[in-house]
C-alpha atoms as a PDB file:
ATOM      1  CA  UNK A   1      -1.992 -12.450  -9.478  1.00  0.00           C
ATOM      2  CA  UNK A   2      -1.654  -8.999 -10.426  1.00  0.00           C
ATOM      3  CA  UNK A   3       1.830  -7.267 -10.522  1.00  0.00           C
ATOM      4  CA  UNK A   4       1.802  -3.395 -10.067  1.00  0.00           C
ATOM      5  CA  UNK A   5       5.489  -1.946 -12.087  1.00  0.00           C
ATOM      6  CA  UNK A   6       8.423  -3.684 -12.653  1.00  0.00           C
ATOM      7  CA  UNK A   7      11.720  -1.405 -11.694  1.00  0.00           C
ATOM      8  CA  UNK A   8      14.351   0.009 -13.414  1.00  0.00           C
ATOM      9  CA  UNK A   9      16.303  -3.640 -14.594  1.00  0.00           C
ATOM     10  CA  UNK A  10      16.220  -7.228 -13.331  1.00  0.00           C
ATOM     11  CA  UNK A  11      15.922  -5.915 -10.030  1.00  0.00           C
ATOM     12  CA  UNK A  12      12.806  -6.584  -9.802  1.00  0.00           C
ATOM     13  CA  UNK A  13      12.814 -10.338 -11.063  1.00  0.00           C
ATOM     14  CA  UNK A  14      15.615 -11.269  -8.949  1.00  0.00           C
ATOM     15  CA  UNK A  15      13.741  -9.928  -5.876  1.00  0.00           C
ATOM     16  CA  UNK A  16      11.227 -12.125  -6.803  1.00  0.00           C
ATOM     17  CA  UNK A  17      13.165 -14.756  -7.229  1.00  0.00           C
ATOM     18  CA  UNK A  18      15.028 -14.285  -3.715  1.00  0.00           C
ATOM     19  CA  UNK A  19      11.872 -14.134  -1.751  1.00  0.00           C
ATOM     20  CA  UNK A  20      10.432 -17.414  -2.910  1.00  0.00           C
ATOM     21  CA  UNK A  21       7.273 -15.438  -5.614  1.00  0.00           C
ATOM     22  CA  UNK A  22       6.396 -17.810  -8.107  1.00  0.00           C
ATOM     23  CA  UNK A  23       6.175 -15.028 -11.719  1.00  0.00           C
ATOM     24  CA  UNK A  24       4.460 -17.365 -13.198  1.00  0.00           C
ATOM     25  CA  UNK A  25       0.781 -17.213 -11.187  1.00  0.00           C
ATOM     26  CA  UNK A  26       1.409 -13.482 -12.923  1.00  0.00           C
ATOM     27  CA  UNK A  27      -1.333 -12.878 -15.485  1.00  0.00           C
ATOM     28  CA  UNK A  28      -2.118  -8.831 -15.302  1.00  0.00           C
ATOM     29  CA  UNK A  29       1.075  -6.328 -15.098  1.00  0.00           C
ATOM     30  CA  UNK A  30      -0.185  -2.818 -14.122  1.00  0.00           C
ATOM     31  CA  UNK A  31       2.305   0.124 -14.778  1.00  0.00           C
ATOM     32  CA  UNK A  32       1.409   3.174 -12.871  1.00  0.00           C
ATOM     33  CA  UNK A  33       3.165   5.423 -15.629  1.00  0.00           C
ATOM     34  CA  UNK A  34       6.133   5.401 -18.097  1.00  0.00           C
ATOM     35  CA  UNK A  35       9.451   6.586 -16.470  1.00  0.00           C
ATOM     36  CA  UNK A  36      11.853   4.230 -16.773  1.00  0.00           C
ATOM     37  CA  UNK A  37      12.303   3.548 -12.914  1.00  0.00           C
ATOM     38  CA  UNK A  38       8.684   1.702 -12.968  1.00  0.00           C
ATOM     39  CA  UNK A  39       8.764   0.322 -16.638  1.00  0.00           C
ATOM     40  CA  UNK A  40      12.588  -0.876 -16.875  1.00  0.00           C
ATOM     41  CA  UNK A  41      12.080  -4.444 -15.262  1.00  0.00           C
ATOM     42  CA  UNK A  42       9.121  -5.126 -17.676  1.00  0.00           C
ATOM     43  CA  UNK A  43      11.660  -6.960 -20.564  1.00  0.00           C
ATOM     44  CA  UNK A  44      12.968  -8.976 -17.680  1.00  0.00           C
ATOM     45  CA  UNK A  45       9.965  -9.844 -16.180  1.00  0.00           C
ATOM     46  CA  UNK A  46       8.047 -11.322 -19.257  1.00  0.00           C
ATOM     47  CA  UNK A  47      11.505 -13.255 -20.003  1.00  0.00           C
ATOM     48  CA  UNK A  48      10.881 -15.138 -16.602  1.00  0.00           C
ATOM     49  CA  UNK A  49       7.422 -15.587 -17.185  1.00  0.00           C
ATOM     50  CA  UNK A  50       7.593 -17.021 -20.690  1.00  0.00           C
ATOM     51  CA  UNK A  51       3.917 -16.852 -21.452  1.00  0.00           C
ATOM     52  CA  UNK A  52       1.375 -14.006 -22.351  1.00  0.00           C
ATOM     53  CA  UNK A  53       0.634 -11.489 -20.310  1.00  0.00           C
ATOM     54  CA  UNK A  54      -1.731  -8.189 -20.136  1.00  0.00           C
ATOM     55  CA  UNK A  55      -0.080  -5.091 -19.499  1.00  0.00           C
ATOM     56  CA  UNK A  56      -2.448  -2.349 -18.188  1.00  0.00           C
ATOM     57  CA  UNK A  57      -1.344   0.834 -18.450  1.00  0.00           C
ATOM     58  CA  UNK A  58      -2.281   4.475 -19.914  1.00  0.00           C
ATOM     59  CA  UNK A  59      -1.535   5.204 -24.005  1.00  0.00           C
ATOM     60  CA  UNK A  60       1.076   8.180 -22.532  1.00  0.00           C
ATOM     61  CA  UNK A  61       3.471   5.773 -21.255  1.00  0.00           C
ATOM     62  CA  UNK A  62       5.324   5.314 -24.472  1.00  0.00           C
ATOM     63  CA  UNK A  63       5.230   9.462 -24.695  1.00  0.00           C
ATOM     64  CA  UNK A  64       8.961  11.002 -25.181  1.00  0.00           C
ATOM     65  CA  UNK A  65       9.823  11.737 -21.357  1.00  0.00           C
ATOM     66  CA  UNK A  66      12.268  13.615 -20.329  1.00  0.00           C
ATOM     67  CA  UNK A  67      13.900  15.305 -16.667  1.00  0.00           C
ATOM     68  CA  UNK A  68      15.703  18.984 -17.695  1.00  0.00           C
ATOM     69  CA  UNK A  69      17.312  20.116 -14.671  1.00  0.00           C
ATOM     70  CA  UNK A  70      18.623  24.004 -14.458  1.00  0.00           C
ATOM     71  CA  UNK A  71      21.672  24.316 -16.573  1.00  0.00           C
ATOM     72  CA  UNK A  72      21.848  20.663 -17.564  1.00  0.00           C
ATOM     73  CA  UNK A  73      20.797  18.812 -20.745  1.00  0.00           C
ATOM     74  CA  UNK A  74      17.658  17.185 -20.957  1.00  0.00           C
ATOM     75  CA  UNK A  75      17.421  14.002 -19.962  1.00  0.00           C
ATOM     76  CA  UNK A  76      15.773  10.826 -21.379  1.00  0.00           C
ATOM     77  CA  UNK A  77      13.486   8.950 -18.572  1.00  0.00           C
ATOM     78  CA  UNK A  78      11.035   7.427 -20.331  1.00  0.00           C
ATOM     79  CA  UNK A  79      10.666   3.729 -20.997  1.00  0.00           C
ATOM     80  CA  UNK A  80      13.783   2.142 -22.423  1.00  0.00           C
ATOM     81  CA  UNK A  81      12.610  -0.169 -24.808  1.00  0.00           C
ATOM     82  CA  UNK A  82       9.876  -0.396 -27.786  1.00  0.00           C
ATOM     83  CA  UNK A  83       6.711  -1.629 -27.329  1.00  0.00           C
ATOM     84  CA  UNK A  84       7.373  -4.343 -30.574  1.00  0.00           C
ATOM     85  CA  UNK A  85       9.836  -6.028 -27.856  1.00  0.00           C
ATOM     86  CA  UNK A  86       7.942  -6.290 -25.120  1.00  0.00           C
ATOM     87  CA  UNK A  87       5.082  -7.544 -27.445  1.00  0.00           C
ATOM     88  CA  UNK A  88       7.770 -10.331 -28.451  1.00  0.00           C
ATOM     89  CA  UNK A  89       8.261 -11.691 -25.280  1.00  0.00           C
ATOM     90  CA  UNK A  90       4.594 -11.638 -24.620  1.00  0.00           C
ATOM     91  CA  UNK A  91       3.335  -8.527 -23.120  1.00  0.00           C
ATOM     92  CA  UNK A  92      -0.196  -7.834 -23.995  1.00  0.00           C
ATOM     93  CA  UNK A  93      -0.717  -3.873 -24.188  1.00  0.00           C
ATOM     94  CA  UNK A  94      -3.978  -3.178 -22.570  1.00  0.00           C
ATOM     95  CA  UNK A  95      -3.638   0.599 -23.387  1.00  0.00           C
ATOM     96  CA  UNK A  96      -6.532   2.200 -21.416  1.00  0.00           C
ATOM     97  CA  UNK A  97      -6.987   5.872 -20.338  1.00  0.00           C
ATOM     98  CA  UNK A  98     -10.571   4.859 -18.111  1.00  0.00           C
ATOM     99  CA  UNK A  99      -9.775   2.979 -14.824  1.00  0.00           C
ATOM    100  CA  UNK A 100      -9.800  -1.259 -15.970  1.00  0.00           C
ATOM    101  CA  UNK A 101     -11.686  -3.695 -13.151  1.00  0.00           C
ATOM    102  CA  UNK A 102      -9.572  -6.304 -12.959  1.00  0.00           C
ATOM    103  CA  UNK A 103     -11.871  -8.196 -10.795  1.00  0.00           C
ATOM    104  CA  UNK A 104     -14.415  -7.328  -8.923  1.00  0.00           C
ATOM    105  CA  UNK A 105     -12.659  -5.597  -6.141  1.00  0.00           C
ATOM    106  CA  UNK A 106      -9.619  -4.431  -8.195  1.00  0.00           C
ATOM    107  CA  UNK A 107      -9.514  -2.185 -10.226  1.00  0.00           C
ATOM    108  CA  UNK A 108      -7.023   0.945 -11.781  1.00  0.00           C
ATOM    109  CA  UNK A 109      -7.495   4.516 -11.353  1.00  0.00           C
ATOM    110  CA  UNK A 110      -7.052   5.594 -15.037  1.00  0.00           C
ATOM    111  CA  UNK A 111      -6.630   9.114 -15.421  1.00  0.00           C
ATOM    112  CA  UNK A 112      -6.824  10.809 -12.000  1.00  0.00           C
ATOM    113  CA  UNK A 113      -7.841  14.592 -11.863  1.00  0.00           C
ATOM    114  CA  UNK A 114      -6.256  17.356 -10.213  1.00  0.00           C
ATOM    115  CA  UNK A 115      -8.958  18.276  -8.141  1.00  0.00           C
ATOM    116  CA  UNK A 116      -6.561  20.725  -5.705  1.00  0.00           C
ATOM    117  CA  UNK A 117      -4.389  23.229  -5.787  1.00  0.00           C
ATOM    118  CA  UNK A 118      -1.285  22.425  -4.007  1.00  0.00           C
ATOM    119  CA  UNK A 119      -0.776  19.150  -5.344  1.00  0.00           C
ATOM    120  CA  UNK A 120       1.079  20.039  -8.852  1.00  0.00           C
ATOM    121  CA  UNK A 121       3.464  17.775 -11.234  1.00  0.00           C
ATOM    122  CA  UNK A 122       7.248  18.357 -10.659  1.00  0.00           C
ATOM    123  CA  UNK A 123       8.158  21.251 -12.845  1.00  0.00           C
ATOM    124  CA  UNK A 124      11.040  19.582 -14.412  1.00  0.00           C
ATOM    125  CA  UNK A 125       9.131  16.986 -15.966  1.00  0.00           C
ATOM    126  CA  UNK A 126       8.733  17.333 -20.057  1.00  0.00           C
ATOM    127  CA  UNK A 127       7.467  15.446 -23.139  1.00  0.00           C
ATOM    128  CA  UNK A 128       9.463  16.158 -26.037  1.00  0.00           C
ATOM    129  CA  UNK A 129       7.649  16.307 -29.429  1.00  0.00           C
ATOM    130  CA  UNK A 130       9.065  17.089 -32.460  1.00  0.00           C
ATOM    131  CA  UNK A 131      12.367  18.401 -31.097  1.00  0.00           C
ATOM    132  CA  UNK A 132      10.358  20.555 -28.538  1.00  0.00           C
ATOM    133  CA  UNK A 133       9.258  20.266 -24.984  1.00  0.00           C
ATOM    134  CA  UNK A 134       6.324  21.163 -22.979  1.00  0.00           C
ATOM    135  CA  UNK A 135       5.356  20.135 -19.396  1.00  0.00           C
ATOM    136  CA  UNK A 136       4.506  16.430 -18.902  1.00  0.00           C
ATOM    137  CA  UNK A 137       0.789  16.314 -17.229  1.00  0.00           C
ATOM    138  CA  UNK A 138       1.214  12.767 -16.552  1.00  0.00           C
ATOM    139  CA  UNK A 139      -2.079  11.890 -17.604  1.00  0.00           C
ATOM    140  CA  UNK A 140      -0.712   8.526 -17.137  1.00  0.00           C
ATOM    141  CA  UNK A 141      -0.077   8.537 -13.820  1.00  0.00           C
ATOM    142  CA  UNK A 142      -2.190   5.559 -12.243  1.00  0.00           C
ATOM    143  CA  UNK A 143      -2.922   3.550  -8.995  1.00  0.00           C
ATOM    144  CA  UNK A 144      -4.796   0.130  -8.044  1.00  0.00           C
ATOM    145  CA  UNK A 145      -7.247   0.658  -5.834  1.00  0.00           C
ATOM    146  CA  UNK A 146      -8.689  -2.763  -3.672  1.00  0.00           C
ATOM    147  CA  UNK A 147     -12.218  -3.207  -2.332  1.00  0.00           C
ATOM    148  CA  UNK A 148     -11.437  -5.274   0.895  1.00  0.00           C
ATOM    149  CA  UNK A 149     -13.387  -6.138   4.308  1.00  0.00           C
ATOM    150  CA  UNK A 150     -11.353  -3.609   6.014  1.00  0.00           C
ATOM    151  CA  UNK A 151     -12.065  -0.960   4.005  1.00  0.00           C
ATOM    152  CA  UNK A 152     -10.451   0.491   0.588  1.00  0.00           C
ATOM    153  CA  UNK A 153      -6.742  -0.337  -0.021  1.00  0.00           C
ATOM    154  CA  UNK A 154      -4.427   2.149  -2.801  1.00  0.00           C
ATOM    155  CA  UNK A 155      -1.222   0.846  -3.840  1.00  0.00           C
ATOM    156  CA  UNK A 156       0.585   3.692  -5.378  1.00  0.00           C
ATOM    157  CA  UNK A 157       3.259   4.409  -8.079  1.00  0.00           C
ATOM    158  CA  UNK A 158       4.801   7.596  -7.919  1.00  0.00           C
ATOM    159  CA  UNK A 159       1.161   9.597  -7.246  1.00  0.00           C
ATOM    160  CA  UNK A 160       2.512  11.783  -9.214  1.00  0.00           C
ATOM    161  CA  UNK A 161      -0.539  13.881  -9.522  1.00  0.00           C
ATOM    162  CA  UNK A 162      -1.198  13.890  -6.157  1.00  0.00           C
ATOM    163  CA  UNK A 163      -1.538  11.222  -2.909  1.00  0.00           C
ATOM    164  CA  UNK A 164      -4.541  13.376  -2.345  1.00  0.00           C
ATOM    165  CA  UNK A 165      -6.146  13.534  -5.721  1.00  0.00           C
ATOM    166  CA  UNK A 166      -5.753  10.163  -6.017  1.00  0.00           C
ATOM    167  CA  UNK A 167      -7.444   8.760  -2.655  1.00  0.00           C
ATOM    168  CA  UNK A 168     -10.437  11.277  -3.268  1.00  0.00           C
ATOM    169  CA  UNK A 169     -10.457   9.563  -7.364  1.00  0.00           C
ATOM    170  CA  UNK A 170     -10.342   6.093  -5.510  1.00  0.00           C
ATOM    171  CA  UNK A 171     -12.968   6.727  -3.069  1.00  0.00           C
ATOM    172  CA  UNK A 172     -15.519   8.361  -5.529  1.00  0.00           C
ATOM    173  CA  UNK A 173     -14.588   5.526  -8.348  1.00  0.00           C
ATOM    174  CA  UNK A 174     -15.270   2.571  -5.951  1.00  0.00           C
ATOM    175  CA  UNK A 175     -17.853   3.907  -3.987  1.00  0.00           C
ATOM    176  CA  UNK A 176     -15.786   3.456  -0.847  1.00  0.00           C
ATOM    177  CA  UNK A 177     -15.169   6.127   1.755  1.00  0.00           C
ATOM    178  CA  UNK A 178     -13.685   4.034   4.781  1.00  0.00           C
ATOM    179  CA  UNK A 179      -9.462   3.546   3.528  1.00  0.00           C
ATOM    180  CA  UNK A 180      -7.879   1.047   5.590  1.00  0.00           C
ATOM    181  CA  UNK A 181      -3.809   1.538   3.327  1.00  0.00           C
ATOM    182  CA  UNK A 182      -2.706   3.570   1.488  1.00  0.00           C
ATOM    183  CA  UNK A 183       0.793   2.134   0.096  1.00  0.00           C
ATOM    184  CA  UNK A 184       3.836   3.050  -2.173  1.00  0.00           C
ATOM    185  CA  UNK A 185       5.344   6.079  -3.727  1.00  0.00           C
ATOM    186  CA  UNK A 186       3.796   9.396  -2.626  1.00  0.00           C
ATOM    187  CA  UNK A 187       6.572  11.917  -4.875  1.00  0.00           C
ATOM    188  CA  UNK A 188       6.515  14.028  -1.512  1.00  0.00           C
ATOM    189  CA  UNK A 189      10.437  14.181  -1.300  1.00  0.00           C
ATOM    190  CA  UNK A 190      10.747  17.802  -3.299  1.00  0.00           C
ATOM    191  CA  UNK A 191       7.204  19.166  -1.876  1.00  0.00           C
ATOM    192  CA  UNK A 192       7.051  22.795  -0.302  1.00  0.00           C
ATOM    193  CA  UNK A 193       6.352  22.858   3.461  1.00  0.00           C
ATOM    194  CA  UNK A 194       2.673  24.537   2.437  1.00  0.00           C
ATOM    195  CA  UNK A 195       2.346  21.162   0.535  1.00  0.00           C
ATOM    196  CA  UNK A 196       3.501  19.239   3.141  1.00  0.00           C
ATOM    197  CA  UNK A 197       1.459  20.632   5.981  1.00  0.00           C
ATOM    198  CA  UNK A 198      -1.768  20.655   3.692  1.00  0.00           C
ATOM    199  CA  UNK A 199      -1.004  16.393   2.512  1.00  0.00           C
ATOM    200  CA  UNK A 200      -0.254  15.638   6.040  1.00  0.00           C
ATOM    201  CA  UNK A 201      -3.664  17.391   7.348  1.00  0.00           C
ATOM    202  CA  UNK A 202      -5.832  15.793   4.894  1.00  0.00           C
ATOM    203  CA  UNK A 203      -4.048  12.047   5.354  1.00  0.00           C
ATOM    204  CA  UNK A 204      -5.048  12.613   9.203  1.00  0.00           C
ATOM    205  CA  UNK A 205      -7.925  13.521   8.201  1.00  0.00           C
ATOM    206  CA  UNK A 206      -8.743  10.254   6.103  1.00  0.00           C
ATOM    207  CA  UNK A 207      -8.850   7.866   9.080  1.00  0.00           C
ATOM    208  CA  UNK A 208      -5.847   5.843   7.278  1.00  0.00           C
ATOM    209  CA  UNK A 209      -5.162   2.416   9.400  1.00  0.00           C
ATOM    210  CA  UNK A 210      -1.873   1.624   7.482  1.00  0.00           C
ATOM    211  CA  UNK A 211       0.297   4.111   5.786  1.00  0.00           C
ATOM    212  CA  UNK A 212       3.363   2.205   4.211  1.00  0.00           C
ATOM    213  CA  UNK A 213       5.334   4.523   1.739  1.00  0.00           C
ATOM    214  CA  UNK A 214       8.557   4.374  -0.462  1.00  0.00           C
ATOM    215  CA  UNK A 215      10.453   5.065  -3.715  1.00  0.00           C
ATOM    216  CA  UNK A 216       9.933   8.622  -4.083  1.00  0.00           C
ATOM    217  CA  UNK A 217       9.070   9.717  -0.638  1.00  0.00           C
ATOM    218  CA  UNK A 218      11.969  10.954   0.664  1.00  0.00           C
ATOM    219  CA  UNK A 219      13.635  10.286   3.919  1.00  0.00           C
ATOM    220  CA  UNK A 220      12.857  13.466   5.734  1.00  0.00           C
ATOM    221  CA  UNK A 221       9.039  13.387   5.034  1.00  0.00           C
ATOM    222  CA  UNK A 222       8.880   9.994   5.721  1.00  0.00           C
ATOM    223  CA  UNK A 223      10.948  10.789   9.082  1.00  0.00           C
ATOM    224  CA  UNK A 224       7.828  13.556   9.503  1.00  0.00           C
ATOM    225  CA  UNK A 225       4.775  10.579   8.326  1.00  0.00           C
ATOM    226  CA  UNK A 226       6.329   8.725  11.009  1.00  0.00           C
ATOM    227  CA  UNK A 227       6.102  11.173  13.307  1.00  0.00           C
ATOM    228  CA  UNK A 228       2.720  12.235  12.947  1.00  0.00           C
ATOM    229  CA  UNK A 229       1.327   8.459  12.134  1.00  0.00           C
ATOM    230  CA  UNK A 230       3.192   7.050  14.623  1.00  0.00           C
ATOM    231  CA  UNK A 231       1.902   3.112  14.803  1.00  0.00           C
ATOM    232  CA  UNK A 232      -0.144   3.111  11.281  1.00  0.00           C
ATOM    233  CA  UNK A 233       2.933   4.201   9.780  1.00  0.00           C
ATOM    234  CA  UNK A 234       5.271   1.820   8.058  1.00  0.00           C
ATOM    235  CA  UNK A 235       8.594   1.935   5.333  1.00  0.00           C
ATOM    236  CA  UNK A 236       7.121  -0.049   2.587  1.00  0.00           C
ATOM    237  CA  UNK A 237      10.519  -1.424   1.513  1.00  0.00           C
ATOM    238  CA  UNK A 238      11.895  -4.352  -0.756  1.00  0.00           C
ATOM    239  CA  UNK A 239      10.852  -7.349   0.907  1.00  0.00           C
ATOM    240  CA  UNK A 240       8.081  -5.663   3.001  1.00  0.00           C
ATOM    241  CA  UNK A 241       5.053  -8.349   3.369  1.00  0.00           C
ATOM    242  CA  UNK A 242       1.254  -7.808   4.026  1.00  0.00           C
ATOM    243  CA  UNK A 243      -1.061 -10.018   4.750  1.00  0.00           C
ATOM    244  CA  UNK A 244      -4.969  -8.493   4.585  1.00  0.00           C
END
């Protein structure tokens, strides 16, 4: 079984727990990028699971990552504990910035390129080095992308660089044009209406059966994905099954 993030805290593991999902079938942990919203539920996780585990991710997830807002102090998001404890408890660091096949039809996105222009990384987003920041290009910013009958399945993080970017990387890195879901966080809530517009166009344009978002989408554009989606359109919430 292959777990994609963790959460912020035990949220996570006790959701797990509460629907019935046995942790320990668990053997590959992807993390789609290192803030500490996606990374945070990691320690309790691997407690629960009480064996060894591979961790899949990009090297820049244990970068320095910080949110600075206008007129407010920079802000620690990255991942909130070392890698020497998650180690202890028995995560595996598969540290990896090409996409890993998991199996034959699975596989991660690895770095995906920026390929447009309107799909950019938030400009409060930094990686502090040496006491100084520069803009975070969340090289690390990954997917899973799914071979199925159906057609190609994405199960997002954050797509930080881009819903977009990433669908095109997934389509050219599986071979796979047909996408029958795309799912997850689409970082859509702060776009520009040009963005917007330009996002919702090309997801029309994709021939998308089932469009399930969350996290980082944003109520009002998910209101609008709704809207223009209608039936393939779904909130991908806690607890939301689906059965391919």
């Amino acid at each position: 079984m292959v777990l994609l993030d963790t959460g912020a805290t035990f949220s996570a593991a006790y959701n797990a727990m509460a629907l019935g999902v046995d942790l320990s079938r668990v053997d590959k942990i992807v993390i789609s990028h290192g803030h500490f919203d996606h990374t945070g539920g990691l320690i309790y996780m691997l407690k629960m699971m009480k064996t060894k585990v591979e961790v899949i991710a990009h090297p820049d997830i244990w970068a320095s990552k910080y949110a600075r807002l206008p007129e407010r102090e920079a802000r620690y998001i990255g991942v909130p504990f070392t890698r020497e404890a998650a180690e202890a408890l028995g995560g595996s660091f598969n540290l990896a910035r090409e996409p890993v096949w998991i199996s034959e039809n699975i596989v991660s996105s690895g770095e995906i390129p920026m390929l447009n222009e309107y799909e950019k990384i938030d400009s409060i987003l930094y990686v502090k080095e040496k006491d100084e920041f520069t803009p975070d290009p969340l090289r690390d910013d990954q997917a899973i992308f799914l071979k199925s009958e159906k057609g190609l399945i994405i199960i997002l993080g954050c797509a930080h660089r881009g819903i977009v970017n990433t669908i095109r990387h997934a389509q050219k890195l599986t071979g796979v044009e047909s996408l029958y879901a795309v799912i997850g966080g689409t970082h859509l809530i702060s776009a520009s209406q040009q963005r917007l517009d330009l996002t919702v166009a090309e997801l029309l344009s994709f021939g998308i059966q089932r469009l399930g978002v969350s996290h980082c989408t944003g109520l009002p554009v998910s209101a609008l994905l709704a809207e223009r989606f209608g039936e393939t359109f779904f909130f991908n919430n806690a607890g939301t099954r689906i059965t391919i």
